[in-house]
Every structure is written in C-alpha cells, then in structure tokens.
Protein backbone atom coordinates (compact mmCIF):
# COMPACT_ATOMS: atom_id res chain seq x y z
CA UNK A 1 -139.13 50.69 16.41
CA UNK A 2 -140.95 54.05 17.20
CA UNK A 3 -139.61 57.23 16.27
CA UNK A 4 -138.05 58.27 19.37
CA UNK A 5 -136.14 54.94 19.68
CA UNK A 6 -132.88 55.16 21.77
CA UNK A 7 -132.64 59.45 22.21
CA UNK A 8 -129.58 58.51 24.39
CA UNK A 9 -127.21 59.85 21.62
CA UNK A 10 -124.18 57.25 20.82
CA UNK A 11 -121.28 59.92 20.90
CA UNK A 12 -120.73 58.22 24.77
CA UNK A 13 -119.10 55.53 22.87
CA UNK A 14 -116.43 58.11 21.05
CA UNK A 15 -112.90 57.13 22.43
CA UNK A 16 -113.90 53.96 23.65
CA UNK A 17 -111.39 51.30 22.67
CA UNK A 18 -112.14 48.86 20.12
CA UNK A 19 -113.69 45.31 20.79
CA UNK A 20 -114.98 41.86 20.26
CA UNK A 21 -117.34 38.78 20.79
CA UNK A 22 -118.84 35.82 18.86
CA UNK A 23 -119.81 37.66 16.13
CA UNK A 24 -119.62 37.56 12.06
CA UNK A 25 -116.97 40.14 10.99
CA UNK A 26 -118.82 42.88 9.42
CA UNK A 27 -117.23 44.79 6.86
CA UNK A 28 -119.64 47.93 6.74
CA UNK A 29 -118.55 51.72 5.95
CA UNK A 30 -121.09 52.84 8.80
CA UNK A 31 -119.90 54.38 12.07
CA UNK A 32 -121.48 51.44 14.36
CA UNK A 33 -120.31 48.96 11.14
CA UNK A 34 -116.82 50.05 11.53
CA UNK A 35 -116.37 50.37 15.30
CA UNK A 36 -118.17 46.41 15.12
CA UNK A 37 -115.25 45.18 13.29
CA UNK A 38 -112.65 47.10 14.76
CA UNK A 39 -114.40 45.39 18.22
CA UNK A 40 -113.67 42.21 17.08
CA UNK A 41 -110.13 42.75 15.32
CA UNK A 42 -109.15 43.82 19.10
CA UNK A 43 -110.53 41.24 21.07
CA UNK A 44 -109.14 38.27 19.24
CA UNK A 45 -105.77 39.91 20.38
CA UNK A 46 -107.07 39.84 24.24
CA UNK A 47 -110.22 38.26 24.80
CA UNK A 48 -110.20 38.47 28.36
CA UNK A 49 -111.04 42.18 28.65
CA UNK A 50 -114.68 41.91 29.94
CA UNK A 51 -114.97 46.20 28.93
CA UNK A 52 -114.10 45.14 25.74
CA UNK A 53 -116.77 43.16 25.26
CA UNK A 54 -119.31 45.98 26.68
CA UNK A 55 -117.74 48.16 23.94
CA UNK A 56 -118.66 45.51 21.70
CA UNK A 57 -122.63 45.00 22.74
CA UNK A 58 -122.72 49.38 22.42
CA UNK A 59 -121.33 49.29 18.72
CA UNK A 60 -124.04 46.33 18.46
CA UNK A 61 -126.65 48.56 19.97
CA UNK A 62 -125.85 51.13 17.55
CA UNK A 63 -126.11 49.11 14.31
CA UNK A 64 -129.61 47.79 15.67
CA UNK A 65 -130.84 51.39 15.32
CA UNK A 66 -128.59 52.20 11.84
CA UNK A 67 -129.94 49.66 10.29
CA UNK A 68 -133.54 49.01 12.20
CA UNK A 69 -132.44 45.57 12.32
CA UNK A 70 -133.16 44.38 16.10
CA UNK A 71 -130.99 40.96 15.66
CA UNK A 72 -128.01 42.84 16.63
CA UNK A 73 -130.02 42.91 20.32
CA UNK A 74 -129.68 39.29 20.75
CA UNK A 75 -125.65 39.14 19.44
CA UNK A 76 -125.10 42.21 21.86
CA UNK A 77 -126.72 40.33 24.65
CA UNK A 78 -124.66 37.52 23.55
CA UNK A 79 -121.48 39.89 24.51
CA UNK A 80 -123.03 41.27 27.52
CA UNK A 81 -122.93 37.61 29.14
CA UNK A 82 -119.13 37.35 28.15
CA UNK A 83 -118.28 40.72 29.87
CA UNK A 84 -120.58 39.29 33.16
CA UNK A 85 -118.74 36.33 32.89
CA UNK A 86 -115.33 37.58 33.28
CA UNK A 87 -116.11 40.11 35.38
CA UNK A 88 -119.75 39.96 37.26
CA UNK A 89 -122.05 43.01 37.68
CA UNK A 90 -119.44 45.42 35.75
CA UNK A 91 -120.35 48.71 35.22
CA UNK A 92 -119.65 48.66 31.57
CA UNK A 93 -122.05 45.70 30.63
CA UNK A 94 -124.73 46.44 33.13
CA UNK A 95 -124.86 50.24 31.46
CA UNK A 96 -124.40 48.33 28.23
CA UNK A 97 -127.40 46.23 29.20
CA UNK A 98 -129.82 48.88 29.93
CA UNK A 99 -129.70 50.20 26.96
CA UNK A 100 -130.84 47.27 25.32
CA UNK A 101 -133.42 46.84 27.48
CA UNK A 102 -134.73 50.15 26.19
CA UNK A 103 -134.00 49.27 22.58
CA UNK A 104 -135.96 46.18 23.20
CA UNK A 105 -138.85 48.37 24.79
CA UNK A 106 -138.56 46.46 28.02
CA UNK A 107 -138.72 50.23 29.74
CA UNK A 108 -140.49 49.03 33.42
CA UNK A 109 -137.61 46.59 33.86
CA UNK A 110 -135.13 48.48 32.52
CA UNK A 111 -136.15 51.65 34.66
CA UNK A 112 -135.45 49.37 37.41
CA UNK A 113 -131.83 48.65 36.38
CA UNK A 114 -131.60 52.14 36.08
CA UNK A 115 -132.34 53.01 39.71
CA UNK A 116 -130.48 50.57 40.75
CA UNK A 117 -127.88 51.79 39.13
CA UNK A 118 -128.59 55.53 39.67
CA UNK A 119 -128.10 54.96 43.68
CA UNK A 120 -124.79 53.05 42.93
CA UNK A 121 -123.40 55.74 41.04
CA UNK A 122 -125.27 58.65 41.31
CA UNK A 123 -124.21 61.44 39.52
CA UNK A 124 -123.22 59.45 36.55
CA UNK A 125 -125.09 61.52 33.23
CA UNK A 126 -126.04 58.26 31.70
CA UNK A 127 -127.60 57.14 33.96
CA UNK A 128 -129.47 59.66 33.98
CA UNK A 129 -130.58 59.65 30.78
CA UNK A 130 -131.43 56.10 30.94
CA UNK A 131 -133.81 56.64 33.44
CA UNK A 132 -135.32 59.69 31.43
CA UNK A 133 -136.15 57.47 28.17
CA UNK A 134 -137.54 55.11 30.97
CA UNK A 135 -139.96 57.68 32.37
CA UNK A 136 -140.78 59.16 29.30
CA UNK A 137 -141.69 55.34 27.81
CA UNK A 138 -144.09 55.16 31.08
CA UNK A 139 -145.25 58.00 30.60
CA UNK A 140 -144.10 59.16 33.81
CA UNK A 141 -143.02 63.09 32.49
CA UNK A 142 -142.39 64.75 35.76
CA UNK A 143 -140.18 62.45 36.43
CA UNK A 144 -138.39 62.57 33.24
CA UNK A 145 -138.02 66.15 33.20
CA UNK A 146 -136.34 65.77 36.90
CA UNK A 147 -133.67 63.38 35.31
CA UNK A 148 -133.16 65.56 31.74
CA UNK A 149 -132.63 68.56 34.07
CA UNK A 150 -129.99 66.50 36.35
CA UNK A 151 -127.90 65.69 33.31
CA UNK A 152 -127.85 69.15 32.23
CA UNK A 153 -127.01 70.60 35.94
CA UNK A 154 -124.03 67.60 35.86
CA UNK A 155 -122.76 68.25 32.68
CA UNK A 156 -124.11 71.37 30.79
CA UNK A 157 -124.84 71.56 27.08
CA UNK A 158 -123.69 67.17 26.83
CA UNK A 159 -125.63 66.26 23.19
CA UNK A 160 -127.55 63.25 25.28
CA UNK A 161 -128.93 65.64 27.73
CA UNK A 162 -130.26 68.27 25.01
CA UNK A 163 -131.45 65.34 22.95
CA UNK A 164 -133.78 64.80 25.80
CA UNK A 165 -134.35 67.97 27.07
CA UNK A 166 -135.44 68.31 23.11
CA UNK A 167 -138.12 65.95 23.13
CA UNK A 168 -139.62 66.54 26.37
CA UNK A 169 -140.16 70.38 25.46
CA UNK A 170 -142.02 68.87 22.10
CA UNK A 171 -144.41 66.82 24.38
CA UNK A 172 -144.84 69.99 26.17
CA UNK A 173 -145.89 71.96 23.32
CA UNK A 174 -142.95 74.04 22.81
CA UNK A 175 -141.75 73.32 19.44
CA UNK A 176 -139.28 76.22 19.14
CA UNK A 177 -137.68 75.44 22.41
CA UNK A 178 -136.98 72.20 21.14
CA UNK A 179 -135.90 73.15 18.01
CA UNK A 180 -133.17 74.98 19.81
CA UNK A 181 -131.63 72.23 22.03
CA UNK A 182 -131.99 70.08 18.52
CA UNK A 183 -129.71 72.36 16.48
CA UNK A 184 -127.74 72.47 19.62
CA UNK A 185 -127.48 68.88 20.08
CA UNK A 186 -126.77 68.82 16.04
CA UNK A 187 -123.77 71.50 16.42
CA UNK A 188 -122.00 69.74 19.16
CA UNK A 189 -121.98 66.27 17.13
CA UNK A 190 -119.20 65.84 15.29
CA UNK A 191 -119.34 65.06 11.27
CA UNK A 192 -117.85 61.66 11.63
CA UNK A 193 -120.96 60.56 13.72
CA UNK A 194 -123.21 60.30 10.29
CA UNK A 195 -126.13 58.41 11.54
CA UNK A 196 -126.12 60.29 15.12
CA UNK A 197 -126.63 63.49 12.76
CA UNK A 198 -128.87 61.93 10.50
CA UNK A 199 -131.26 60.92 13.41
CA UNK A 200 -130.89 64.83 14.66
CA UNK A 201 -131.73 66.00 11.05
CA UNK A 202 -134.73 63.87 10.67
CA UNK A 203 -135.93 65.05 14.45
CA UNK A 204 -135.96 68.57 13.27
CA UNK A 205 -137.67 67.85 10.28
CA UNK A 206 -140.63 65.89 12.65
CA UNK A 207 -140.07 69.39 14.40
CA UNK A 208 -140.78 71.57 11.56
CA UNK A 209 -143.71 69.59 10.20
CA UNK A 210 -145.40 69.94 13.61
CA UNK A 211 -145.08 73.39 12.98
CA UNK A 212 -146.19 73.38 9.19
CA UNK A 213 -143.26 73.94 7.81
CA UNK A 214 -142.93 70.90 5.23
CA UNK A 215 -140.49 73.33 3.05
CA UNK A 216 -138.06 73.47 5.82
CA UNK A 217 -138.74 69.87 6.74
CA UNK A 218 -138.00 68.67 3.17
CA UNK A 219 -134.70 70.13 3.31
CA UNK A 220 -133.57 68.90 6.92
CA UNK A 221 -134.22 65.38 5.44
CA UNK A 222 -132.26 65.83 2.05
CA UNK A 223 -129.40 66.63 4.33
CA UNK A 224 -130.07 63.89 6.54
CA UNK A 225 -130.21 60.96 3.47
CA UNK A 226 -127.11 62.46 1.90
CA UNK A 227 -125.14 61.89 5.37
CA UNK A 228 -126.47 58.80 5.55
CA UNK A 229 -128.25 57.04 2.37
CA UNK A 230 -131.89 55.52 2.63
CA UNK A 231 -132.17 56.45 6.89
CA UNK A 232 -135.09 54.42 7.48
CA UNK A 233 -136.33 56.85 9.93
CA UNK A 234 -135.66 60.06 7.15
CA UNK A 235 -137.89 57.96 4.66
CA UNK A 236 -140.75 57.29 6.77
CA UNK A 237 -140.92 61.31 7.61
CA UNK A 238 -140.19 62.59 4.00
CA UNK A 239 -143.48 60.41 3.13
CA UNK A 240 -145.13 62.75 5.77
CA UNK A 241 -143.86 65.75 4.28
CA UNK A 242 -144.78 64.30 0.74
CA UNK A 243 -148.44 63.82 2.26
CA UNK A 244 -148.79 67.42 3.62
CA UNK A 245 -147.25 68.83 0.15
CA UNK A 246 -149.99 66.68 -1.49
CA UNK A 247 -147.63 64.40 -3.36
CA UNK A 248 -149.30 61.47 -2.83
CA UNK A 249 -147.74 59.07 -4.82
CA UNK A 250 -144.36 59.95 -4.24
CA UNK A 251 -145.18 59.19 -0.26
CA UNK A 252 -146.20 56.07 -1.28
CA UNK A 253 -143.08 55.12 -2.97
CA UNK A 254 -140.92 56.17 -0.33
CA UNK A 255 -143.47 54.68 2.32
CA UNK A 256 -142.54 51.62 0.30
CA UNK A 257 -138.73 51.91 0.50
CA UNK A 258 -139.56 52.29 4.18
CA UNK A 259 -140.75 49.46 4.36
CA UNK A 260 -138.27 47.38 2.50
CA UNK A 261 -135.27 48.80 4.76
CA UNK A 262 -137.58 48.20 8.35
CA UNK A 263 -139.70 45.29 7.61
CA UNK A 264 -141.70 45.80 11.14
CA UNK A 265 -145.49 45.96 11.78
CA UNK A 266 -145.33 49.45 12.09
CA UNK A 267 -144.40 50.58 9.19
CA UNK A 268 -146.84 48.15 7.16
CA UNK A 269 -149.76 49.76 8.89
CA UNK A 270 -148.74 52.99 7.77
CA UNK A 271 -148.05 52.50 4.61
CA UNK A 272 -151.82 50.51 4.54
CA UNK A 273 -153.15 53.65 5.67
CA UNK A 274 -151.69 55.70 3.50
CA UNK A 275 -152.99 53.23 0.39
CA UNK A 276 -156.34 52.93 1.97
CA UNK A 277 -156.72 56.83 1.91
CA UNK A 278 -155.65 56.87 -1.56
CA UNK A 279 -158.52 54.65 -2.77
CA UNK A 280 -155.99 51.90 -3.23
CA UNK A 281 -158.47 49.55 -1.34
CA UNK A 282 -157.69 46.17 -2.73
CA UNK A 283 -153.52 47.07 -2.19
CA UNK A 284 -154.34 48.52 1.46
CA UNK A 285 -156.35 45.62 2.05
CA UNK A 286 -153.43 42.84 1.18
CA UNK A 287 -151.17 45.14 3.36
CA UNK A 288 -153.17 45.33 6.38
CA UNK A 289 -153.49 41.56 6.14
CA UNK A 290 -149.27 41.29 6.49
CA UNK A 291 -149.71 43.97 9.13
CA UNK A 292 -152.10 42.13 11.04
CA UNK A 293 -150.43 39.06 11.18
CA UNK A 294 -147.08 40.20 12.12
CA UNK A 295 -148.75 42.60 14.86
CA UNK A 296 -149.98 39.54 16.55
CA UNK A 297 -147.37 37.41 16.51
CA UNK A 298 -145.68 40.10 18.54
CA UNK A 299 -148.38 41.24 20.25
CA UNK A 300 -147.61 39.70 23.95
CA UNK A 301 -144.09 40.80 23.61
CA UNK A 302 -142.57 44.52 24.84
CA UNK A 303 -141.38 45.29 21.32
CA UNK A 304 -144.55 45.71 19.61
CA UNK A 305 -147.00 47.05 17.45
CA UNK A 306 -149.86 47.29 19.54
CA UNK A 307 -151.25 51.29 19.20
CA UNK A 308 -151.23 50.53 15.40
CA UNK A 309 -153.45 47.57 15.58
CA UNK A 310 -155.56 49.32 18.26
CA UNK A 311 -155.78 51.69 14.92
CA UNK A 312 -156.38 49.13 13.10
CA UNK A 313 -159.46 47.49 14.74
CA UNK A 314 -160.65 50.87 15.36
CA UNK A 315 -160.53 52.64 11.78
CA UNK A 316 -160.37 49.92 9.76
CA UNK A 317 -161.14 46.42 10.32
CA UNK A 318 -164.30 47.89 12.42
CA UNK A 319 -163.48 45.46 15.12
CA UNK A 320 -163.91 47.82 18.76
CA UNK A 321 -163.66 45.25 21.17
CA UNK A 322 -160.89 43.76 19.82
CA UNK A 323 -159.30 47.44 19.68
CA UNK A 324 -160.09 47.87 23.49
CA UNK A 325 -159.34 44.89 24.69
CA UNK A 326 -155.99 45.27 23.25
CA UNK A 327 -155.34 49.24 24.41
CA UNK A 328 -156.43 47.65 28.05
CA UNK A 329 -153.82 45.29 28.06
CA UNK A 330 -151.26 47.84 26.87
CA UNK A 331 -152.48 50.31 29.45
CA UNK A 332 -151.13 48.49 31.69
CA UNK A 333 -147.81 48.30 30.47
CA UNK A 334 -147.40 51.73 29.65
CA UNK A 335 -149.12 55.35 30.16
CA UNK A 336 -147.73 57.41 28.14
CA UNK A 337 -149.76 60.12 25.97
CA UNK A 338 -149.98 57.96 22.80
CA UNK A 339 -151.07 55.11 24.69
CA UNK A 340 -153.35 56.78 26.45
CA UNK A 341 -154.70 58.12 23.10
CA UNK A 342 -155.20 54.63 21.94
CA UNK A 343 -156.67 53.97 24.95
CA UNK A 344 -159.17 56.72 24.38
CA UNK A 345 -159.57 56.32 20.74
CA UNK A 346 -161.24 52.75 21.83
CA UNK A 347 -162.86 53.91 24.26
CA UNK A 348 -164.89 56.25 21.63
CA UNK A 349 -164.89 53.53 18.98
CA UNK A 350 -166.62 51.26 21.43
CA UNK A 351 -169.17 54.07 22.61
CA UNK A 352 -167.77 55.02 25.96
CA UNK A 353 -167.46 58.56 25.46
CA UNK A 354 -167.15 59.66 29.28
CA UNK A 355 -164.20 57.09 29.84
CA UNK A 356 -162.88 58.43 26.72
CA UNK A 357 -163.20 62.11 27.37
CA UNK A 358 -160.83 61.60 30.74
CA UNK A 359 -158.40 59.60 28.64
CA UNK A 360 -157.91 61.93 25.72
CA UNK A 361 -157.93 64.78 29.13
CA UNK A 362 -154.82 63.23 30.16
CA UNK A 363 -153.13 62.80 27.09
CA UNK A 364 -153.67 66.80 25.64
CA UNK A 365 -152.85 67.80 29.71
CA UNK A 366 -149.19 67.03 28.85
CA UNK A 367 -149.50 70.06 26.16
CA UNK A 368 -148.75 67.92 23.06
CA UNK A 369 -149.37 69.48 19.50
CA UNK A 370 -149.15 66.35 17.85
CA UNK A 371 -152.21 66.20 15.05
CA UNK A 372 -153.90 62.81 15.88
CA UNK A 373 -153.82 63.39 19.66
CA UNK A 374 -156.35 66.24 18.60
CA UNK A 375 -158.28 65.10 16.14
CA UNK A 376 -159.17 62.30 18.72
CA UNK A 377 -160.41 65.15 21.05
CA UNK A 378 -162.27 66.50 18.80
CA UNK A 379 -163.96 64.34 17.86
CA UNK A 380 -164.21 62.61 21.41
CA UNK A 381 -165.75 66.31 22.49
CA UNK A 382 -167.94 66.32 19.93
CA UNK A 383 -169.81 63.26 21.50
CA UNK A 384 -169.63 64.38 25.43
CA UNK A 385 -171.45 68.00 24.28
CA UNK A 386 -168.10 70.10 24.87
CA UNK A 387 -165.91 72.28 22.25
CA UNK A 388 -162.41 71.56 21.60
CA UNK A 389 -161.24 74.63 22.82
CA UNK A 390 -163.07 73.99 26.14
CA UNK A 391 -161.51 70.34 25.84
CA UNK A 392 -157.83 71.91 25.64
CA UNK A 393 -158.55 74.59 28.37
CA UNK A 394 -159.26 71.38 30.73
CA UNK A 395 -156.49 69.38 29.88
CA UNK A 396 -154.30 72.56 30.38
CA UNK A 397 -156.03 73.00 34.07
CA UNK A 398 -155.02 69.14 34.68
CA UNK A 399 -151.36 70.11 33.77
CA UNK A 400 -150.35 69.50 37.70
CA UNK A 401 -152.13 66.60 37.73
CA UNK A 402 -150.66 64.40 36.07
C-alpha cells in the first residue's frame, strides 16, 4: 500500500448504523475493529437490510488500511454482493465498492464507477473525492484539482475535501499550503477517530521532512504512535526521519517493525535499501531476494510493487531492460509523476537520455519537491548537457502542459 492510500478520510462513516455479513466476529479496541463487530451484532438481528451490509464492507475498508492487511478487501467485497443482492445497484454498496476499488489500486476502473456515479448524483462530495484519488492515481492533476475544488465549493472546510486539497498542493510544491489544510483537516477530526488522526499526524510529519524539518517531524509521529500504537505508516516515516537525523541503526530497527506489521513488497525493498546503504550487503542481499520474489508474483496485478522493482533492476540488481520493460508496462497503466519518474529513471539506466530528459520534464512540471524526483533530474541533466536549474525552469514552462 503506498503512502497516500485511501486520502478519502473515514469520518463519512460517523453515525452510520451498525452492521453485518459473513464474517469472523472481531473483538478489536480499534475504531474500524469496533464498528466491525458492532456491524455484525446488528445484522444478525435483521439481515435483510442491504445498507447494513454497505456499512459493513466501509468498517471492512477501514480495518484494511488500520491494519495494512488487504484480506479485509475480499470479506468487504464479500458484503458488497449481499447488499447487491437484496437490493441491486444501491447507492450504499456501489459507493462502498468504489472505494475498494481504489484500496485495491484498480483506479482506471474505479474512475469509471465514479463517473458513472458522479452524473447519477452529481453534487454528492464523495463522489467527488472518489474521482479525485482516481485522477490523482492517473496522474491526471488538472482534473483532480477540478474535483478537490468541487467538494470544497459543495461543502466547505469537510476533512475529506482538505485531505485532498492537502496533497494536491504538496505535488504542487506548496508545502506550507498543505500543511495548513492538514492541521485543518486534523482539527476538525474528532479524538475518537484514532487512526483517521494518526494517518493526519504521520502526513504532516512526510510534510515537515520535505521541508527539513525532521525535529518537528519526529514529534508529529510520537503523537501519532501514542494515538494509535505501532501505525505501520508512522513507522515507515520515523525510519526516514531516523535516516535524515543520521541514526542509522535505529531506522533500521523500526524499518524492521515495519515490515513485520505490513509484510508487502514495498516495504522489503526499502528496508533492502536502507541495509544495502549501510554496508549490510550480505543482509540487503537476502532481503532483496524476498522482495523480488513477492514483487513478481504480484507484478501483473493493480496492487503492486512495480516502481520499486523498476528500482530494483535499475540500482541494484543492474538489470536495465528488465527495469524498462517493466516501467513500460506500468506506463500504461498509470501516469502519474512517480511513475513517470520510474519511467525516466529506466530510461537513463538503459542509456536513453533524450527519452528520459522529457520524462523526468513531465514529472518536475507538476512542481513536486519530493527528493528522488530530483536527484533523477539531475542526474538525467547531467547526461543531455543541461543544468538542473535550467531542467526545473523547463518543467516549470511545461506547467500548462500537462
């Protein structure tokens, strides 16, 4: 699961009744643990309530990102059919069912839902923010912006809206503006929500680290693992913050704890990288063999890991083709700026420095400040004759052209 995984905050489910489905009863002290159980308690008492069962596949939804478990997708699909089944097309379950599209990274068809949707009802909010993590997946940002701004206009200052609005002013380069709809977003969540605000907390840490702050980033997450203990996504950007502090070895052990709580490709890779640029070959080298393994098996599917083994071949296994061949195939899923860096980054690796250059172009055009994205341009610059500051000043004259 990447990092911005599901921005569509889960306070839309607040007030919802309770619900249930074919499910084990889960006895767990978590806000999506709690309203899972309280799901089911209610439905055995009238199981014929097909919004009950969309209540059910949300709280579902919501432990899949708690817990970075994605088997609560296929029990929350298993609920979705129930609600379809005793009542077809509902709104409940086919909103329901978008958003695990999008948790399953299926963003083309589930920006499609969305619009179809969107002209059924269309000034529903979350809809609208569906189709904004859609766009944003595709890398389709005017668009995006265009939805964030319509959820805003319908409903000023809503958390799911700012959450958005957030992130989109980050890709844009404007890390203080989105700073500001963060601690918004954070204010206007109420304390019960404790993973909602731990996700917030950990954002504005990512925030503050983009800026340089690590100090202020460090204690974001300590206040975002004391509301909720061991946050899988707080522990993979603490090791960040332990890496820019210099404590190496503490990022490793909490790169490891990372791991252990979110078992995906992803996070093996990084925590191989971060072991291979300790001089922990022989350790990086059994990791990136797990990594490598697991990002194939799921290489053909939506959810996957394929930017970090792009990295991979690249960086580390020295196998170019491979990496292009792969970012190809991805590029045409997807075109968003971190693809497209991948997409570049092969490009160079495989001595295609032109193709490259008008890759990386398109990626820094957006106006991101995210590290990697530039030390790819740099480096990409380097080989086509140009400076990086002449690099940037392109990009910024393709901003309208995107």
């Amino acid at each position: 699961m990447n990092r911005h995984y599901l921005l569509l905050s889960l306070v839309w489910v607040l007030g919802q009744a309770p619900v249930h489905a074919q499910t084990a009863v889960i006895h767990d002290p978590t806000p999506a643990g709690q309203r899972i159980t309280q799901a089911q308690a209610a439905l055995d008492k009238n199981p014929q309530r097909h919004e009950a069962y969309a209540q059910l596949a949300m709280a579902l939804a919501q432990r899949a990102r708690e817990s970075s478990d994605t088997a609560y997708y296929a029990q929350a699909e298993n609920a979705i059919a129930q609600s379809f089944k005793l009542s077809p097309g509902n709104l409940e379950a086919r909103r329901v069912e978008i958003w695990v599209m999008l948790g399953r990274h299926e963003f083309a068809a589930a920006l499609e839902a969305a619009q179809a949707l969107n002209k059924h009802i269309p000034d529903d909010v979350q809809t609208y923010g569906y189709l904004t993590d859609a766009y944003i997946e595709l890398g389709r940002y005017a668009d995006a912006e265009r939805a964030a701004q319509w959820m805003l206009d319908l409903r000023p200052g809503n958390i799911p809206g700012l959450t958005r609005a957030a992130y989109l002013r980050e890709l844009f380069g404007d890390i203080s503006g989105s700073l500001d709809l963060m601690e918004q977003a954070y204010q206007r969540t109420p304390p019960s929500e404790r993973e909602d605000r731990a996700w917030l907390l950990t954002q504005m840490a990512h925030l503050q680290l983009l800026g340089k702050q690590p100090g202020h980033a460090d204690a974001l997450l300590a206040e975002a693992m004391q509301q909720f203990p061991d946050y899988h996504y707080a522990l993979a950007q603490l090791a960040k913050v332990r890496q820019m502090q210099g404590r190496h070895a503490e990022a490793l052990v909490l790169l490891r704890r990372h791991v252990a709580g979110a078992p995906h490709a992803e996070n093996l890779f990084y925590l191989g990288e971060a072991l291979q640029q300790q001089g922990r070959k022989r350790e990086a080298a059994q990791v990136f063999r797990q990594f490598e393994a697991a990002a194939r098996a799921e290489r053909m599917s939506w959810d996957n890991a394929n930017r970090e083994l792009i990295a991979y071949y690249a960086d580390y296994a020295r196998r170019p083709a491979e990496a292009l061949a792969l970012a190809e195939a991805e590029m045409a899923r997807r075109q968003d700026i971190y693809t497209l860096d991948a997409y570049a980054w092969a490009l160079y690796r495989n001595g295609k420095f032109r193709q490259a250059q008008k890759m990386i172009d398109r990626a820094l055009a957006v106006g991101t400040l995210e590290p990697t994205l530039h030390y790819h341009a740099d480096r990409i610059a380097a080989k086509n004759g140009a400076t990086p500051e002449h690099v940037r000043r392109r990009a910024r004259q393709n901003l309208g052209r995107l």
